[in-house]
Protein backbone atom coordinates (compact mmCIF):
# COMPACT_ATOMS: atom_id res chain seq x y z
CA UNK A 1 102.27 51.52 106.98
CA UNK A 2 98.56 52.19 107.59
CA UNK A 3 97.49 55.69 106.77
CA UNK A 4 94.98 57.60 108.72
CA UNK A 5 92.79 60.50 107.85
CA UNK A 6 95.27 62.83 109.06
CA UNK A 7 98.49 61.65 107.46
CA UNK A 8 100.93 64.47 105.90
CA UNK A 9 98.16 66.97 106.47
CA UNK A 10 99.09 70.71 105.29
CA UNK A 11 98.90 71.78 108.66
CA UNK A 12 101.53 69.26 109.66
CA UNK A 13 101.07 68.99 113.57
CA UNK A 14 98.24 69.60 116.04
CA UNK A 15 98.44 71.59 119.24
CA UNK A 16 99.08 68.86 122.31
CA UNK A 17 99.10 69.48 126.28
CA UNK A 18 102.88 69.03 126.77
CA UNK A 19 102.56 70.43 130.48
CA UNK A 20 101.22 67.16 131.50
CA UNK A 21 103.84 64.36 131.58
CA UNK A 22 103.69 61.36 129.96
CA UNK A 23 105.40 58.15 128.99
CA UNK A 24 105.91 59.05 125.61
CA UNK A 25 108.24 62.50 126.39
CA UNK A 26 109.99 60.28 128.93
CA UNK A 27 110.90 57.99 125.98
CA UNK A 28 111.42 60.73 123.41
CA UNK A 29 114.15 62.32 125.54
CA UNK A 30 116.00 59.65 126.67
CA UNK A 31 115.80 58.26 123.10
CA UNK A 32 116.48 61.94 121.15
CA UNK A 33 119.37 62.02 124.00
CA UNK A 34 121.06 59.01 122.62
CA UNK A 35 119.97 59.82 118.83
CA UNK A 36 121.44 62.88 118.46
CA UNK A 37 124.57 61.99 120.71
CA UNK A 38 125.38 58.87 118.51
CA UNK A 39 124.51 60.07 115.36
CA UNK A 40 127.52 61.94 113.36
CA UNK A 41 126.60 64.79 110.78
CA UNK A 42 127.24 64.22 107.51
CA UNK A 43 130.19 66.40 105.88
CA UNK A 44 128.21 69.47 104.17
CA UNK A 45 130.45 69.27 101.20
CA UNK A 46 127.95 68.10 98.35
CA UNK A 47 129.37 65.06 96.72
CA UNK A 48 128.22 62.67 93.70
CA UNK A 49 126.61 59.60 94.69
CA UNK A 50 125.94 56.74 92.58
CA UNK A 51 123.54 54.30 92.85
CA UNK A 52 123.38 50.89 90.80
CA UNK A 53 120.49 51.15 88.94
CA UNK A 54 120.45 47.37 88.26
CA UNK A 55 119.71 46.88 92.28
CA UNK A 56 116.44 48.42 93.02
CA UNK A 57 116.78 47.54 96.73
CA UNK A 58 119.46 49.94 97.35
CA UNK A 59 117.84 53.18 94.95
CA UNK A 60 115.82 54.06 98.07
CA UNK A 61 118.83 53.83 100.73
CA UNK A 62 121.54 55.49 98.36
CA UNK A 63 118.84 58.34 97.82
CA UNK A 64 118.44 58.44 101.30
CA UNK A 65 122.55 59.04 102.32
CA UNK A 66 122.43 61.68 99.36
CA UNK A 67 120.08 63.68 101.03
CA UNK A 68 121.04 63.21 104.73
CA UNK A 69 124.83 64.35 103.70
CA UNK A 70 123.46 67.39 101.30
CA UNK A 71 120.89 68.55 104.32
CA UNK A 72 123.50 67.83 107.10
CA UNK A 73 120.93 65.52 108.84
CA UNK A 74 121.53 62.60 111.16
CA UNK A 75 123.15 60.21 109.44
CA UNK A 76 120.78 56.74 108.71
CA UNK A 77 117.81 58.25 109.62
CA UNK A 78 115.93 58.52 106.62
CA UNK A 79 117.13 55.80 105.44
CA UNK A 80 115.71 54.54 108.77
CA UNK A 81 112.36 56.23 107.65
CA UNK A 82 112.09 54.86 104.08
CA UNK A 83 112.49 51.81 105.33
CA UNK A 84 109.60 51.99 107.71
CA UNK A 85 107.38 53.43 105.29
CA UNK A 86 108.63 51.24 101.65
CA UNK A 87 110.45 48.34 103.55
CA UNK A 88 109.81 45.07 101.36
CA UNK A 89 111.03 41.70 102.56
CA UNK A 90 113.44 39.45 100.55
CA UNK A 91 112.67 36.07 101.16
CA UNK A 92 116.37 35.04 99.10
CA UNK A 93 118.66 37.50 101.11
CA UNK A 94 116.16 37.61 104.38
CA UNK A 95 116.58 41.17 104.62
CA UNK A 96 114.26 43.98 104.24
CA UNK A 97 114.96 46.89 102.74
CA UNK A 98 112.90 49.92 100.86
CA UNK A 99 111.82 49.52 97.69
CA UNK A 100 110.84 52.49 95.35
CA UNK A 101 107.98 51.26 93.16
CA UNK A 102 105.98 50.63 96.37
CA UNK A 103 102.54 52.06 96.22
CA UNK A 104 99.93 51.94 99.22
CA UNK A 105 96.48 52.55 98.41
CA UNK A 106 93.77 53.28 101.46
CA UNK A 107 95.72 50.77 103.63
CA UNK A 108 96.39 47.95 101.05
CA UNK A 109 99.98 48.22 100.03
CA UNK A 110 101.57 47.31 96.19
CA UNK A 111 104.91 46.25 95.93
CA UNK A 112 106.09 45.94 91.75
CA UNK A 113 109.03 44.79 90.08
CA UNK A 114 109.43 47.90 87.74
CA UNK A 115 108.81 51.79 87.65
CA UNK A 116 106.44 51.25 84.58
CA UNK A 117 104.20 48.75 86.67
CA UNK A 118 103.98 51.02 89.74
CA UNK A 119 103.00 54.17 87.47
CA UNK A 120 100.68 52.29 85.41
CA UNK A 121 98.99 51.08 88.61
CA UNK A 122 99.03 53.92 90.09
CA UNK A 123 97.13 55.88 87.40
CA UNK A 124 94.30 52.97 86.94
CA UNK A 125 93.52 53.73 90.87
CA UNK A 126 93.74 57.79 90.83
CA UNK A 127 91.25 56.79 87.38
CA UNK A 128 88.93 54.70 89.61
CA UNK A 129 88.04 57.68 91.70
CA UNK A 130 91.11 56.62 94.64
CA UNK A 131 93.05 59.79 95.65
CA UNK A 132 94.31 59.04 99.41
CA UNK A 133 97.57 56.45 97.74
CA UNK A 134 101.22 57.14 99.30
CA UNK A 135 104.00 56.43 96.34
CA UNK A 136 107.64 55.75 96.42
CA UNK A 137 110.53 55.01 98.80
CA UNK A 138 109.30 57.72 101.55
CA UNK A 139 105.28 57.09 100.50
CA UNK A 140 104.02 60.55 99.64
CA UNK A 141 100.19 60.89 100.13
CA UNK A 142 99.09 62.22 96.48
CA UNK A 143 96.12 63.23 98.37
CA UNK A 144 97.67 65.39 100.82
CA UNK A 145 100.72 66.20 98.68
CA UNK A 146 98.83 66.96 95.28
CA UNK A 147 101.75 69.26 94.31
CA UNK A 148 104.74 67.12 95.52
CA UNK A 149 105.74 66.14 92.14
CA UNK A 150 105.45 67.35 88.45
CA UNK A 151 104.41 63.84 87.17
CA UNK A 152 104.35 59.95 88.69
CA UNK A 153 107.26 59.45 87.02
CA UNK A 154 108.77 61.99 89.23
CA UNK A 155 106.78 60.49 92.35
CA UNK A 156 108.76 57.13 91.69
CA UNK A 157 112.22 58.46 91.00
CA UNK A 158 114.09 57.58 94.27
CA UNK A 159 116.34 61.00 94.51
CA UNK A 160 113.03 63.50 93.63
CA UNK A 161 110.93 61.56 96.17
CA UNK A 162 113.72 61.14 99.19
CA UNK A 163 114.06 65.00 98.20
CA UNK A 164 110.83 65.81 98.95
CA UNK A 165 110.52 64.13 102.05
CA UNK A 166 114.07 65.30 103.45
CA UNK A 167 112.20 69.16 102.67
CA UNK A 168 109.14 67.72 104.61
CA UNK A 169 111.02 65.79 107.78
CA UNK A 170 113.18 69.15 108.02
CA UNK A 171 110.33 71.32 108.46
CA UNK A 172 108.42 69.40 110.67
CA UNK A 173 111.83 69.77 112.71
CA UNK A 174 111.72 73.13 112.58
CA UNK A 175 108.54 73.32 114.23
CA UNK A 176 109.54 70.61 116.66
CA UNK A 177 112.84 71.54 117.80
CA UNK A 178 113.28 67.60 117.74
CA UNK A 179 113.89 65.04 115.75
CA UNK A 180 111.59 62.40 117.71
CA UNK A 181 108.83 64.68 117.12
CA UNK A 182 109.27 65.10 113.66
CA UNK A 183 109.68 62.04 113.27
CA UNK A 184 106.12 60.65 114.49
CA UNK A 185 104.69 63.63 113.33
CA UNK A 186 105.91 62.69 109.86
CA UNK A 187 103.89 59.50 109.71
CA UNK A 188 100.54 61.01 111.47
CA UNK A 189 99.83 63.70 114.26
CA UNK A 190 97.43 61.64 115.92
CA UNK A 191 99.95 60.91 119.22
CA UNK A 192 98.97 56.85 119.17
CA UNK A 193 100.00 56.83 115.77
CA UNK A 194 102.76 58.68 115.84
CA UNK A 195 104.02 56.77 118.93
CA UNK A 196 104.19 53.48 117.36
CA UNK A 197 105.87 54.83 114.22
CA UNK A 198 108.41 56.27 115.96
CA UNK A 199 109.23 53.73 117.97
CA UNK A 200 109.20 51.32 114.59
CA UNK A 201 111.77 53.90 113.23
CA UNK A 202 114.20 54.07 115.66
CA UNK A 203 114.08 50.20 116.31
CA UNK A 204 115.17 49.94 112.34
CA UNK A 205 117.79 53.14 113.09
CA UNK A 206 119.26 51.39 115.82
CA UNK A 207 119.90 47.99 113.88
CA UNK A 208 120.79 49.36 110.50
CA UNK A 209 122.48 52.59 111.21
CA UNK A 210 126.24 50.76 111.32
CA UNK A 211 125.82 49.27 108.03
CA UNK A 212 124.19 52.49 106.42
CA UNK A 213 126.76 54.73 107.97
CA UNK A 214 129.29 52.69 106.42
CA UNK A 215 128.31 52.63 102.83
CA UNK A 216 127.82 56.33 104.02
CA UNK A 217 131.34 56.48 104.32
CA UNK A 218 132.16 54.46 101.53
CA UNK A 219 130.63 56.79 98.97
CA UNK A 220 133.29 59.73 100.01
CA UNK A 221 136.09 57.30 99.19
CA UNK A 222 137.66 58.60 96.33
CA UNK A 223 137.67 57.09 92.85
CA UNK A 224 140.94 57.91 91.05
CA UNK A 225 140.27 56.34 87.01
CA UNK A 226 143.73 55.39 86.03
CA UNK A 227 143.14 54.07 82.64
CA UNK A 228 145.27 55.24 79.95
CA UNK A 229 148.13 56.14 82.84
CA UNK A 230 149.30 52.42 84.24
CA UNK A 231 149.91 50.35 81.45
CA UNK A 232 151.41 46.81 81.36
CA UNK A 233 155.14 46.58 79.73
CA UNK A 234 153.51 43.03 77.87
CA UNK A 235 149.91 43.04 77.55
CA UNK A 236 147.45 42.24 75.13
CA UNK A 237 148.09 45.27 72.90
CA UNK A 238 151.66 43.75 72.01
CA UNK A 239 151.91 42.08 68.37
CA UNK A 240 153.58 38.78 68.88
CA UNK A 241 155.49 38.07 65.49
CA UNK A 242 155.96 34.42 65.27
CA UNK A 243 159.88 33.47 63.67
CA UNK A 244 158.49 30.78 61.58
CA UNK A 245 156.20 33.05 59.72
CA UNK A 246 158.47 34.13 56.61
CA UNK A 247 156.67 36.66 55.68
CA UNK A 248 157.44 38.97 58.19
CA UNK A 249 160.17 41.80 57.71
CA UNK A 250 163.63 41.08 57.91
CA UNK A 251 165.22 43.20 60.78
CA UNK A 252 168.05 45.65 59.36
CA UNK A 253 171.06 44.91 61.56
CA UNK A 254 173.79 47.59 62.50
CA UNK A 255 177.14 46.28 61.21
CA UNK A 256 179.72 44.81 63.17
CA UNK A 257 182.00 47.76 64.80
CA UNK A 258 185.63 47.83 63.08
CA UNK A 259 188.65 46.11 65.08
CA UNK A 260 192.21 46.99 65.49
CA UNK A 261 194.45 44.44 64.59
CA UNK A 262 197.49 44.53 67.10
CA UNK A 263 200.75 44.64 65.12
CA UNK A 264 202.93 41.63 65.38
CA UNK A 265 205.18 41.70 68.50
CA UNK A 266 203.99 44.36 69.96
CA UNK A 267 202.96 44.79 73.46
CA UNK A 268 199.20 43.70 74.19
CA UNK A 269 198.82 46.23 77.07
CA UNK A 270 199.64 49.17 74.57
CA UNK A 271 197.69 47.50 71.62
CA UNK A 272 194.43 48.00 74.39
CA UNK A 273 195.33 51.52 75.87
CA UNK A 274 194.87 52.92 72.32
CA UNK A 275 192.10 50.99 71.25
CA UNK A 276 189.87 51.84 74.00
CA UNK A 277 191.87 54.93 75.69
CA UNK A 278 192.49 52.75 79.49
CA UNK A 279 195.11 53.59 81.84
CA UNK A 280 197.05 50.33 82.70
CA UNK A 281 199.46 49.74 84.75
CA UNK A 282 202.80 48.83 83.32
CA UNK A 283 205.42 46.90 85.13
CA UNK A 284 208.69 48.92 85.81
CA UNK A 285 210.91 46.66 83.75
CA UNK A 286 209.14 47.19 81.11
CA UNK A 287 209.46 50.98 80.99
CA UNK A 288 212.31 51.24 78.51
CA UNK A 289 210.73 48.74 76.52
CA UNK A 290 207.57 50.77 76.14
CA UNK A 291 209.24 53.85 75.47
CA UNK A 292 211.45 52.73 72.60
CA UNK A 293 208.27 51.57 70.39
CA UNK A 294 205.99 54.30 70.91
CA UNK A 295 208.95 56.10 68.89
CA UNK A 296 208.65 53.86 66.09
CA UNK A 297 205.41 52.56 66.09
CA UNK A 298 203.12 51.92 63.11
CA UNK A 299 199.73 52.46 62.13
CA UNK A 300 197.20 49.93 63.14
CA UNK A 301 195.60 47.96 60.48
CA UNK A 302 191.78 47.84 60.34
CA UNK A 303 189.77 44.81 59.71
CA UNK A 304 187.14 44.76 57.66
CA UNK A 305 184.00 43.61 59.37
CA UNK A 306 181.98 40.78 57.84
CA UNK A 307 178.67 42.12 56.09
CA UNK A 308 175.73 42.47 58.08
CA UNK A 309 173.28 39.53 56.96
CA UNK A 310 169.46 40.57 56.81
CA UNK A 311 167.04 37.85 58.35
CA UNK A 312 164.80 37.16 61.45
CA UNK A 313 165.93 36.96 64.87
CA UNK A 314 165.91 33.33 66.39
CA UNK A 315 165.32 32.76 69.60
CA UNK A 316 167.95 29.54 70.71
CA UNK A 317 165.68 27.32 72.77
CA UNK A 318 167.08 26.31 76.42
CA UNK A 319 166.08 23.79 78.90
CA UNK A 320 164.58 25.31 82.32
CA UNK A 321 166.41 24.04 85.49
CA UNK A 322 162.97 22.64 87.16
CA UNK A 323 160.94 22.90 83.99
């Protein structure tokens, strides 16, 4: 991440002798060949993505998938680029990824543990006289790129600085017709430079892309919030009234339904077809029988039910086969 002279100039690209061959458009085409073969566009559909804002390893990557998806470019590779240009080492996880309060300044590069650190370091340097100092996940040159941002803060928010850069890489491409060329032209026009950067780039693209492309993926997963709509039968929002407390209400009960009270001698099967209106079956010596009483039968007497009795319900307690 050494910058030259001639990093992110306005002019973006100088004129080179393409007519003549050389190793490095031998490499660029077999390489753009396979990088624009393998890598899928993104859906152009613009979509909410949410980084954690408690991880500041993975600001610079989720800013990165945000914009490839919202500028339909290949997928991983500017995540690929921030991570040439901010990568940071983790000793704890041994994995490097970009980190967004990264400054470099004239070759000598910063790496804080907040926002406020890298702005206030960055102002003490621009205040010292320094002007040539690349900021934030994709490392804007403030000396080049004087009007890339409305403040630092801006500089150092992951999703305005990936933004910028996506604007920059895409125009480059533009010019290039190729996304090899844009890339080493995004790190320096000088073709030495550029060479080695790209080559960086596409050595991180080619070993990261499957697990970018797959968070990628997982951002488009959709999030249904069902709180409020599934609810537990029995959870905690249930009052438990214990039966031993006596001060809690007394449940009213419904009192017991009224019986009919079969007159003496007469036939049980009849007794139940008009208390409850079944159809039985009656044997066939028993026809005459049957016949002969309904002619002469009484009233049924009612029973009088026993009072309802107010009081808590009580659970009997019951031994568990296996308990």
């Amino acid at each position: 991440m050494t910058p030259g002279i001639d990093r992110w100039k306005g002019s973006m690209r100088t004129q080179r002798d393409y007519k003549s061959p050389s190793a490095r458009h031998v490499v660029i085409g077999v390489i753009a060949y396979g990088l624009l073969a393998l890598a899928s566009r993104a859906n152009a559909a613009p979509e909410t993505f949410l980084a954690d804002p408690a991880n500041p390893a993975l600001l610079c990557e989720d800013a990165a998938i945000h914009h490839e998806r919202q500028n339909d470019l290949p997928r991983a590779l500017l995540a690929a680029v921030a991570m040439a240009e901010s990568g940071r080492y983790d000793a704890k996880t041994r994995k490097t990824r970009a980190w967004p309060w990264t400054i470099n300044a004239e070759g000598r590069a910063y790496y804080f543990k907040t926002k406020a650190d890298a702005v206030a370091k960055t102002r003490a340097l621009l205040a010292s006289g320094m002007r040539s100092i690349d900021i934030g996940c994709m490392q804007v040159n403030l000396r080049y790129h004087p009007k890339a941002f409305a403040s630092l803060e801006d500089g150092f928010d992951p999703m305005t600085n990936v933004a910028y850069a996506a604007d920059f890489l895409m125009r480059l491409h533009e010019q290039t017709r190729s996304w090899p060329e844009a890339v080493a032209d995004y790190h320096s026009q000088t073709e030495s430079k550029g060479d080695r950067y790209f080559a960086r780039v596409i050595r991180i693209w080619q070993n990261e892309r499957e697990r970018v492309v797959s968070r990628s993926l997982a951002a488009l997963q959709p999030r249904v919030d069902v709180t409020g709509i599934l609810k537990p039968s029995v959870g905690h929002a249930t009052a438990v009234v214990s039966v031993t407390n006596t001060d809690a209400p007394a449940i009213a009960y419904r009192p017991a339904p009224k019986v009919l009270d079969p007159v003496p001698g007469q036939n049980v099967r009849e007794t139940a077809s008009a208390a409850v209106g079944l159809r039985l079956s009656i044997a066939e010596g028993d026809a005459p029988t049957e016949v002969a009483m309904k002619a002469e039968r009484p009233e049924p007497r009612v029973l009088e039910p026993v009072q309802a009795t107010a009081g808590p319900t009580l659970v009997a307690e019951a031994s568990l086969p296996g308990a």
